[in-house]
Protein backbone atom coordinates (compact mmCIF):
# COMPACT_ATOMS: atom_id res chain seq x y z
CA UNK A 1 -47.66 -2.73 -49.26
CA UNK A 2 -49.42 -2.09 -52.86
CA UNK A 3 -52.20 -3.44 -54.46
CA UNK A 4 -50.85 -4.40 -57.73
CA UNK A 5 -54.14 -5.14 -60.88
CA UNK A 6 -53.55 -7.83 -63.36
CA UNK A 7 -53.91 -7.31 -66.99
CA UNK A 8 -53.03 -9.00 -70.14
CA UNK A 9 -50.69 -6.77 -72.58
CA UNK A 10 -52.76 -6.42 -76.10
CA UNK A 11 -49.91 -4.16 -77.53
CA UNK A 12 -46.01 -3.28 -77.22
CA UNK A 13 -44.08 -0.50 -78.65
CA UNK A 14 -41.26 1.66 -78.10
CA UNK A 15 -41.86 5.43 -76.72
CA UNK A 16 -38.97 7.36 -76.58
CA UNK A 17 -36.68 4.20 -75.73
CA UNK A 18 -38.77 3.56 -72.92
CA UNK A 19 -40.87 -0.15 -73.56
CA UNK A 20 -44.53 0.78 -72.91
CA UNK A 21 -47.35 -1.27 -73.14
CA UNK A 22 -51.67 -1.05 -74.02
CA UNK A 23 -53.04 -3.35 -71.17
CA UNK A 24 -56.66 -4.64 -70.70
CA UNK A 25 -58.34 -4.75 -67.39
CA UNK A 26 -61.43 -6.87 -67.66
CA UNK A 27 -61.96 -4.09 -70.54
CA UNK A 28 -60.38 -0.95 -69.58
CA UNK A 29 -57.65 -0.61 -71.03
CA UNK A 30 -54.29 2.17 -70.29
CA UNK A 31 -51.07 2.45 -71.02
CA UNK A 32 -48.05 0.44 -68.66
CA UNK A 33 -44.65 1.30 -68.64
CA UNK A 34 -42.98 -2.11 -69.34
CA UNK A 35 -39.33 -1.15 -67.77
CA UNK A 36 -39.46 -3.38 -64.41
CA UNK A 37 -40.83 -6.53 -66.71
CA UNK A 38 -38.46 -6.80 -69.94
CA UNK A 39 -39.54 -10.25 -70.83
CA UNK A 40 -43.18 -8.87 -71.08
CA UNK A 41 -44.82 -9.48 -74.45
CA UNK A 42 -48.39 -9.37 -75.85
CA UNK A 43 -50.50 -11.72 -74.49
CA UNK A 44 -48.37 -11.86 -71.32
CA UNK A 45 -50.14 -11.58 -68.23
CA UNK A 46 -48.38 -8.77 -65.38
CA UNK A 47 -49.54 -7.15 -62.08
CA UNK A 48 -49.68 -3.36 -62.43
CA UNK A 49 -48.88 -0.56 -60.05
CA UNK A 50 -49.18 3.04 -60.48
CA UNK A 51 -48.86 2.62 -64.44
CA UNK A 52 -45.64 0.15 -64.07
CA UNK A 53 -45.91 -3.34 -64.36
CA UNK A 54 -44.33 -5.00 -62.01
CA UNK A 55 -44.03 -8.72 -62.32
CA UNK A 56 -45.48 -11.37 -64.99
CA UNK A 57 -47.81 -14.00 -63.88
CA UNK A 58 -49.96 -16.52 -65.91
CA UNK A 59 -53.18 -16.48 -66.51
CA UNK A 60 -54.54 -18.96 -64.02
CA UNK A 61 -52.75 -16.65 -61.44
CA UNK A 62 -53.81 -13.31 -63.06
CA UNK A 63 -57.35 -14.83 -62.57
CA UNK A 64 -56.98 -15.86 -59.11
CA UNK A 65 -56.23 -12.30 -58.03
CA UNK A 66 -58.93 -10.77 -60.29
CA UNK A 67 -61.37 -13.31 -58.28
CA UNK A 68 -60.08 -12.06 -55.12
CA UNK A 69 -60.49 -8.38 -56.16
CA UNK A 70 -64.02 -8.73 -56.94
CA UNK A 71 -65.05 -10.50 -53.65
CA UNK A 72 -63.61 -7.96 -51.96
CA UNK A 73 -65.98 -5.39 -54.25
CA UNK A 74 -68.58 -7.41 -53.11
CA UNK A 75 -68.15 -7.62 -49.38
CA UNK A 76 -67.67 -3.70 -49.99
CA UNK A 77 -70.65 -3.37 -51.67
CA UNK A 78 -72.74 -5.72 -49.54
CA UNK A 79 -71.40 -3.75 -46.30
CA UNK A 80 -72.51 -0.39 -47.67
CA UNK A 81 -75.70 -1.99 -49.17
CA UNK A 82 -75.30 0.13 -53.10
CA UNK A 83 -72.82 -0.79 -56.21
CA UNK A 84 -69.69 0.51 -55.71
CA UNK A 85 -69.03 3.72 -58.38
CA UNK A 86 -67.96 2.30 -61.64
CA UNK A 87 -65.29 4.01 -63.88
CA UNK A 88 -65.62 7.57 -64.93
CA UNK A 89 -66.98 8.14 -68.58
């Protein structure tokens, strides 16, 4: 099992003949290899693992699992009674 992210491609290019991608996270954005999801274009929505997306979804299901994600945060943070860390700056 994985836990595959959703995030919205803002940018596509070619690196070395390998299709990569700049993908937003709810605002953090990184670079995604685009190999496994040729179809993939900007504004597509796909579910990232380990830097590779994965598969495409729309938005309303990119949202769905993004809503998911942060309940779990929140039953996390709840249980442990502080914020979880945010990202490193």
């Amino acid at each position: 099992m994985c836990l595959g992210i959703p995030g919205r491609v803002l940018e596509v290019r070619d690196d070395a003949g390998l299709r990569m991608a700049t993908v937003d996270f709810g605002g953090v954005r990184r670079d995604v290899c685009l190999a496994y999801t040729p179809t993939a274009a900007i504004g597509t929505y796909v579910i990232v693992h380990v830097g590779f997306a994965i598969t495409e979804v729309d938005e309303t299901e990119a949202e769905r699992t993004l809503n998911v994600l942060r309940a779990m945060a929140g039953a996390v943070e709840a249980e442990l009674g502080e914020p979880l860390p945010g990202p490193a700056t």
